[in-house]
C-alpha atoms as a PDB file:
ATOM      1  CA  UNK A   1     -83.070 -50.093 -51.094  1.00  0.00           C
ATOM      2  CA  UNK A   2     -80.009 -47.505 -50.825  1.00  0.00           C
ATOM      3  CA  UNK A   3     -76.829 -48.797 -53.179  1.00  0.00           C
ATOM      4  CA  UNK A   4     -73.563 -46.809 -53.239  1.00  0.00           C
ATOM      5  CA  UNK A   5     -71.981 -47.465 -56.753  1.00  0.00           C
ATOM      6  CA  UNK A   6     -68.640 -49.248 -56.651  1.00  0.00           C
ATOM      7  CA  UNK A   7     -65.521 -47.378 -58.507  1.00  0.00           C
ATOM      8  CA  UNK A   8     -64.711 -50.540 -60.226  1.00  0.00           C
ATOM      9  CA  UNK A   9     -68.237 -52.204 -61.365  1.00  0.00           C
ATOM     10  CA  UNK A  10     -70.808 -49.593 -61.524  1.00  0.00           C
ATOM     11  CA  UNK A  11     -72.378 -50.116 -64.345  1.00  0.00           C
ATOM     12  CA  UNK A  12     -72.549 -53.641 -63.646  1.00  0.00           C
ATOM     13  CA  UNK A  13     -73.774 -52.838 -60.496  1.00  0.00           C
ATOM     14  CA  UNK A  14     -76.432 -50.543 -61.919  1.00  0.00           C
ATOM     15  CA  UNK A  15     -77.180 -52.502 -64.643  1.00  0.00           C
ATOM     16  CA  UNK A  16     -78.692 -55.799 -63.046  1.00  0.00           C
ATOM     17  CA  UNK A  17     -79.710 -54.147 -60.051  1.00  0.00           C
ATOM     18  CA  UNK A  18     -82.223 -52.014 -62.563  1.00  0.00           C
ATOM     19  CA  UNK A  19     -83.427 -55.228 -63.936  1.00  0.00           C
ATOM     20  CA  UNK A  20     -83.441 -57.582 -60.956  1.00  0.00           C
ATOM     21  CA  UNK A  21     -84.948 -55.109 -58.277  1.00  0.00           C
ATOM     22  CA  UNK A  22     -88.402 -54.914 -59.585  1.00  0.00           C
ATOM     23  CA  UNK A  23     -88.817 -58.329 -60.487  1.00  0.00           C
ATOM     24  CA  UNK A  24     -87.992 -59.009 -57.021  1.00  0.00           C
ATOM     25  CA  UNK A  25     -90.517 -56.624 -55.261  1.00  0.00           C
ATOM     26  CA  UNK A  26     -88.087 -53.967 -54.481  1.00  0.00           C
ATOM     27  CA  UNK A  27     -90.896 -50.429 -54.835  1.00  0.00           C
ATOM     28  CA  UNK A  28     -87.746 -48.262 -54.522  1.00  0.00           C
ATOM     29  CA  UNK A  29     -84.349 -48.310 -55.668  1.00  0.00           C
ATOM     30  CA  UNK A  30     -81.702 -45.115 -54.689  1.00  0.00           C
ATOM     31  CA  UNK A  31     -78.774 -45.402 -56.485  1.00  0.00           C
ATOM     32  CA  UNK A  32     -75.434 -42.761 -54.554  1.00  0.00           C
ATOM     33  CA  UNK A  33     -72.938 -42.514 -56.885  1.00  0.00           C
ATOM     34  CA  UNK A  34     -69.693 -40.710 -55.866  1.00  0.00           C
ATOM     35  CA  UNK A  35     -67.749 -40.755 -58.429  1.00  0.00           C
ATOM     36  CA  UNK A  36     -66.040 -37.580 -59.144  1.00  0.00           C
ATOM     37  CA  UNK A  37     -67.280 -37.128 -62.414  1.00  0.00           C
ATOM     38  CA  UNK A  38     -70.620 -38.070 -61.977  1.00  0.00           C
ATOM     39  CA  UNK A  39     -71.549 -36.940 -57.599  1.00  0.00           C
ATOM     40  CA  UNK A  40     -75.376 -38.410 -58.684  1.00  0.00           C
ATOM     41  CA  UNK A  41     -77.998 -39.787 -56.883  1.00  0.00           C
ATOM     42  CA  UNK A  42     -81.172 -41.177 -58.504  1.00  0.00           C
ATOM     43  CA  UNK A  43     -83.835 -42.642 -57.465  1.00  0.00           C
ATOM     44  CA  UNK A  44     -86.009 -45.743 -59.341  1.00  0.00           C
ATOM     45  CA  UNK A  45     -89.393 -46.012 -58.372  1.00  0.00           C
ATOM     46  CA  UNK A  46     -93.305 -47.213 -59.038  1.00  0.00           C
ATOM     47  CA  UNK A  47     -92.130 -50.712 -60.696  1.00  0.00           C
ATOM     48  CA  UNK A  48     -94.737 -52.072 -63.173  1.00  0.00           C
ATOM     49  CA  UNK A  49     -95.560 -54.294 -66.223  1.00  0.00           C
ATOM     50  CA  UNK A  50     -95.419 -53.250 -69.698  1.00  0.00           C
ATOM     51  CA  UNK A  51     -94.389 -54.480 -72.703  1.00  0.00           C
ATOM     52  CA  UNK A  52     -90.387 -54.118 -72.201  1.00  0.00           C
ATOM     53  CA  UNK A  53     -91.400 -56.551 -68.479  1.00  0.00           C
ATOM     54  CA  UNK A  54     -91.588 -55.204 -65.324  1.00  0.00           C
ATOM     55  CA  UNK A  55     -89.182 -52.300 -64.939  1.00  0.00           C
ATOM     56  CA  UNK A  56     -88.866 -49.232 -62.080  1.00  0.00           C
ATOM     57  CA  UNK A  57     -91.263 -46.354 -64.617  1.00  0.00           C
ATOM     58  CA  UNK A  58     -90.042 -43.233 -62.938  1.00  0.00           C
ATOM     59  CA  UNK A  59     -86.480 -42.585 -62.244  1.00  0.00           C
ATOM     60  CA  UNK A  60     -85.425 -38.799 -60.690  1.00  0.00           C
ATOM     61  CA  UNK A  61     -81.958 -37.820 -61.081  1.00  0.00           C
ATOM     62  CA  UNK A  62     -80.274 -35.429 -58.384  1.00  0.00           C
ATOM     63  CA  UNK A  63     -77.034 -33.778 -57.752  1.00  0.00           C
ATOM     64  CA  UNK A  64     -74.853 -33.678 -54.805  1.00  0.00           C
ATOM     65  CA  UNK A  65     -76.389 -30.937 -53.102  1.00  0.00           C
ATOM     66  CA  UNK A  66     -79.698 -31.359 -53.649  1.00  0.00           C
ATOM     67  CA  UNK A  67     -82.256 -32.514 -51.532  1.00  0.00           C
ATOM     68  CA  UNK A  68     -83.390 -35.659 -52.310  1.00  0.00           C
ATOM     69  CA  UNK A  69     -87.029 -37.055 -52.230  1.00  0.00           C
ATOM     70  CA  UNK A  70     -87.489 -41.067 -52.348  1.00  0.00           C
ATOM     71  CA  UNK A  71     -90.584 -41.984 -50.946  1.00  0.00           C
ATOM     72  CA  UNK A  72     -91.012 -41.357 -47.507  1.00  0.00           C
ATOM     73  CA  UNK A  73     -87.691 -40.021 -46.644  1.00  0.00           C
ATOM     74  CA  UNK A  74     -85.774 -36.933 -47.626  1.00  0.00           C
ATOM     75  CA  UNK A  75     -82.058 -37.004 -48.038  1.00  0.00           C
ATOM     76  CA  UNK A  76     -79.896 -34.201 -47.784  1.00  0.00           C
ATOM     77  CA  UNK A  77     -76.774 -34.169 -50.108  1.00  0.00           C
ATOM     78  CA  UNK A  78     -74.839 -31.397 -49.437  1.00  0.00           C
ATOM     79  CA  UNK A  79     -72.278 -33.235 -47.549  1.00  0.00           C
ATOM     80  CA  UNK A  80     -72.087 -36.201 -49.141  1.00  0.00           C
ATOM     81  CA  UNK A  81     -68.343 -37.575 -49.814  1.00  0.00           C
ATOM     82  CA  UNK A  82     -66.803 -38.235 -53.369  1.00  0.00           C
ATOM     83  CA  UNK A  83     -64.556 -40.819 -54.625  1.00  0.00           C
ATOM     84  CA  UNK A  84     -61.186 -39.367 -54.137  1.00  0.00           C
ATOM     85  CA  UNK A  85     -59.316 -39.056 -57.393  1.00  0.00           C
ATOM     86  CA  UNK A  86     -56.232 -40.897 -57.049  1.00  0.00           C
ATOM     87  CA  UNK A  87     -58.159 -43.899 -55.137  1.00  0.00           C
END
């Protein structure tokens, strides 16, 4: 699963995505986020059990720029869009 946080509800968006993914199956969880003062993209992965419930147990933050491992697939960054300021 690829999300693109929202300008307005991101950390909403983050928030119960982080909790509801894994309970729901979902192995890996890429989150884009193009906000100007963050240009992140991270990616959630090997959900398990343990004491705290089942939760995503690795997450690997990147930079726009960076090339991006998530599973399978590579993702190249470099030209990746923000936000623009005044939107």
């Amino acid at each position: 699963m690829v999300e693109v946080v929202s300008r307005t509800n991101s950390l909403t968006d983050i928030r119960h995505a982080l909790h509801d993914y894994p309970r729901m199956g979902v192995p890996l969880y890429v989150v884009v986020d193009p906000r100007t003062d963050k240009r992140t993209v991270t990616v959630h992965s090997d959900p398990s059990e343990g004491p705290d419930g089942i939760r995503y147990r690795k997450t690997v933050p990147y930079a726009f720029g960076d090339t991006v491992s998530a599973g399978r697939w590579t993702l190249e960054t470099e030209t990746l869009k923000s936000y623009p300021a005044d939107w």
